[in-house]
C-alpha atoms as a PDB file:
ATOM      1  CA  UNK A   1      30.760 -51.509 -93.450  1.00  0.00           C
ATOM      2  CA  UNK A   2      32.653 -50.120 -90.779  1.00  0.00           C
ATOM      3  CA  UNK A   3      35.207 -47.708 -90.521  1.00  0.00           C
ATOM      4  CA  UNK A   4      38.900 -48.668 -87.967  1.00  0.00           C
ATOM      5  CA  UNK A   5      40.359 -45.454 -88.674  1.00  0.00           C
ATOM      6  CA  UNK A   6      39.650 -43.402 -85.648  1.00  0.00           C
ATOM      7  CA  UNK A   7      37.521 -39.947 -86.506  1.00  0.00           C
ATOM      8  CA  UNK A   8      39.576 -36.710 -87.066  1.00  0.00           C
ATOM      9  CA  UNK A   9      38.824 -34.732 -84.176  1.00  0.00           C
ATOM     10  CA  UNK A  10      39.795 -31.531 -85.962  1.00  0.00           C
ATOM     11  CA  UNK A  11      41.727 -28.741 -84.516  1.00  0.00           C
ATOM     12  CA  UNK A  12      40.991 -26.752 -80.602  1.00  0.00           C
ATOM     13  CA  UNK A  13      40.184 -29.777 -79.276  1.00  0.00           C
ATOM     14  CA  UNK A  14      43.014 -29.675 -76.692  1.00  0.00           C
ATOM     15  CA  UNK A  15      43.489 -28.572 -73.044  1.00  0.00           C
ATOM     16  CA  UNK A  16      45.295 -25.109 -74.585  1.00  0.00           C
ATOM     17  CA  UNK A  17      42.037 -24.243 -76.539  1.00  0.00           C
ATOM     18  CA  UNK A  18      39.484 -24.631 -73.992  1.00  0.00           C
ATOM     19  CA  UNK A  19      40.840 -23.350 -71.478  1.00  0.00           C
ATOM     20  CA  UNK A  20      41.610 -20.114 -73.817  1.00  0.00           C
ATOM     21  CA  UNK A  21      38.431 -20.322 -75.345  1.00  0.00           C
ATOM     22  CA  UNK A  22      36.786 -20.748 -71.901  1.00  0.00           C
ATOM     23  CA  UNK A  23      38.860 -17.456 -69.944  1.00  0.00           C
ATOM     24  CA  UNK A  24      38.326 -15.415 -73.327  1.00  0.00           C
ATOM     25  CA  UNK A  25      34.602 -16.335 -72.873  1.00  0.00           C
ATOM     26  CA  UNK A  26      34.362 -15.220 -69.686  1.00  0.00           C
ATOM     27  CA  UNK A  27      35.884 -11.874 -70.875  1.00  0.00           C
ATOM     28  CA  UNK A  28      33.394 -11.097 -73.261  1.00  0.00           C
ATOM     29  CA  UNK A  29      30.600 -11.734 -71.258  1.00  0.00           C
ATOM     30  CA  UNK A  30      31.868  -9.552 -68.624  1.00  0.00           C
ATOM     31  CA  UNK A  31      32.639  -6.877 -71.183  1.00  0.00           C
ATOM     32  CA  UNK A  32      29.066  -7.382 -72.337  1.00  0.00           C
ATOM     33  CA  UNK A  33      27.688  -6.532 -68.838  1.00  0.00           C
ATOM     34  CA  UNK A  34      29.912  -3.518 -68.560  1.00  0.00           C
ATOM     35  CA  UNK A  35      29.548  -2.195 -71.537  1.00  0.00           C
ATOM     36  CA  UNK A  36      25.210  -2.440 -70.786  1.00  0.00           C
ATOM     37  CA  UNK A  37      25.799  -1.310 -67.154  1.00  0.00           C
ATOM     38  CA  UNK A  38      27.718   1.697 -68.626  1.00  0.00           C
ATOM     39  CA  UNK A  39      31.151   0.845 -66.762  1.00  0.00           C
ATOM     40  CA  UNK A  40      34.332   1.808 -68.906  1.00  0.00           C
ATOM     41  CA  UNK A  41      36.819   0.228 -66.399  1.00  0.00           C
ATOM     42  CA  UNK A  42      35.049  -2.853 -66.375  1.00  0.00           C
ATOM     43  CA  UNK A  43      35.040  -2.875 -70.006  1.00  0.00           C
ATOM     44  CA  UNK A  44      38.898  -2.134 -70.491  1.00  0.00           C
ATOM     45  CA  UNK A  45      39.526  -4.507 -67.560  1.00  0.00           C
ATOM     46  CA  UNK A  46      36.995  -7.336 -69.731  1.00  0.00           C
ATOM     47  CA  UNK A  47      38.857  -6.889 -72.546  1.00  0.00           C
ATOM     48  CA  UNK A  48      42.302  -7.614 -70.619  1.00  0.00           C
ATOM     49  CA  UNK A  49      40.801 -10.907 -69.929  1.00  0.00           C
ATOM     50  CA  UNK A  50      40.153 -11.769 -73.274  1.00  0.00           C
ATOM     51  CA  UNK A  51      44.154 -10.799 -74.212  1.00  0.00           C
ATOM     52  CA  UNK A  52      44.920 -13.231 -71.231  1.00  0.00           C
ATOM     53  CA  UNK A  53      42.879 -16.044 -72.413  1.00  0.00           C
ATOM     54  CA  UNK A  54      44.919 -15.388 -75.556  1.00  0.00           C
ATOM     55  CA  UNK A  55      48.291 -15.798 -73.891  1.00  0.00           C
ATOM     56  CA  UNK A  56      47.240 -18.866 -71.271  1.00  0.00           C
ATOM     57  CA  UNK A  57      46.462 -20.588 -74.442  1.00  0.00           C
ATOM     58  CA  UNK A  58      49.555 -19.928 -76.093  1.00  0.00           C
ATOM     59  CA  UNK A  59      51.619 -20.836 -72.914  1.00  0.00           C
ATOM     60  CA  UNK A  60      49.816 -23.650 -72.057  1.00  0.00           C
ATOM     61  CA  UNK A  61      50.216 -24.785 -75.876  1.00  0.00           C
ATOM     62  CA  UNK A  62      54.009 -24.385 -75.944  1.00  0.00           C
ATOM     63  CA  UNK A  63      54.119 -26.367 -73.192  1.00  0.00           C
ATOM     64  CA  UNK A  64      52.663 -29.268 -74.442  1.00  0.00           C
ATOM     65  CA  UNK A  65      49.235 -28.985 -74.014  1.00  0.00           C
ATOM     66  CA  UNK A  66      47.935 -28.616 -77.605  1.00  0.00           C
ATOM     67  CA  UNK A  67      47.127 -31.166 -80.427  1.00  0.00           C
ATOM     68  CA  UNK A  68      50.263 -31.631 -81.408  1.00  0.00           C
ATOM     69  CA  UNK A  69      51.684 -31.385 -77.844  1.00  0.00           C
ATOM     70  CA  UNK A  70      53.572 -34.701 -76.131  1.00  0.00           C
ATOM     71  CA  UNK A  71      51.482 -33.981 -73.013  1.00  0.00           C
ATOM     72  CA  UNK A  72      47.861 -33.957 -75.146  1.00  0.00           C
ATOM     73  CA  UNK A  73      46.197 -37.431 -74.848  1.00  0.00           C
ATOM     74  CA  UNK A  74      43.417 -37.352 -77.447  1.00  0.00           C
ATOM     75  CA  UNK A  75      40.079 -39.019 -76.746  1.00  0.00           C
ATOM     76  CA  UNK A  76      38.327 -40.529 -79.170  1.00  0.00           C
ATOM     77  CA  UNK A  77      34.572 -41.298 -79.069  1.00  0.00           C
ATOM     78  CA  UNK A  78      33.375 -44.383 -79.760  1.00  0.00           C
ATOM     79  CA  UNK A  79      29.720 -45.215 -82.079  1.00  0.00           C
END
């Protein structure tokens, strides 16, 4: 029997998310090789990344970008 409905993608799957989840990503592992290399700028500076991927997301979801957003075009994968 087969199913019309299209599948519930959930939620973060949107332009906003992974482009947050993707800079705040980047932050941690950048933090991570600071904080080994023993580099306390690098880690403060890592962790500003991470509050930026925070904000970028936020912006970019405001601006229509997220699931609910007019400008988000969700793709749904087909069987």
């Amino acid at each position: 029997m087969s199913n019309t409905e299209p599948a519930e993608l959930g939620e973060g799957h949107s332009p906003a998310a992974w482009t947050a989840v993707v800079i705040m990503l980047i932050g941690f592992a950048a933090g991570t090789l600071f904080f080994w290399f023993d580099v306390p700028a690098g880690v403060w500076a890592s962790a500003a990344v991470v509050v930026v991927g925070l904000i970028v997301g936020a912006v970019m979801a405001k601006a229509g970008y997220g699931v609910n957003g007019p400008k988000f075009v969700p793709k749904h994968h087909s069987e």
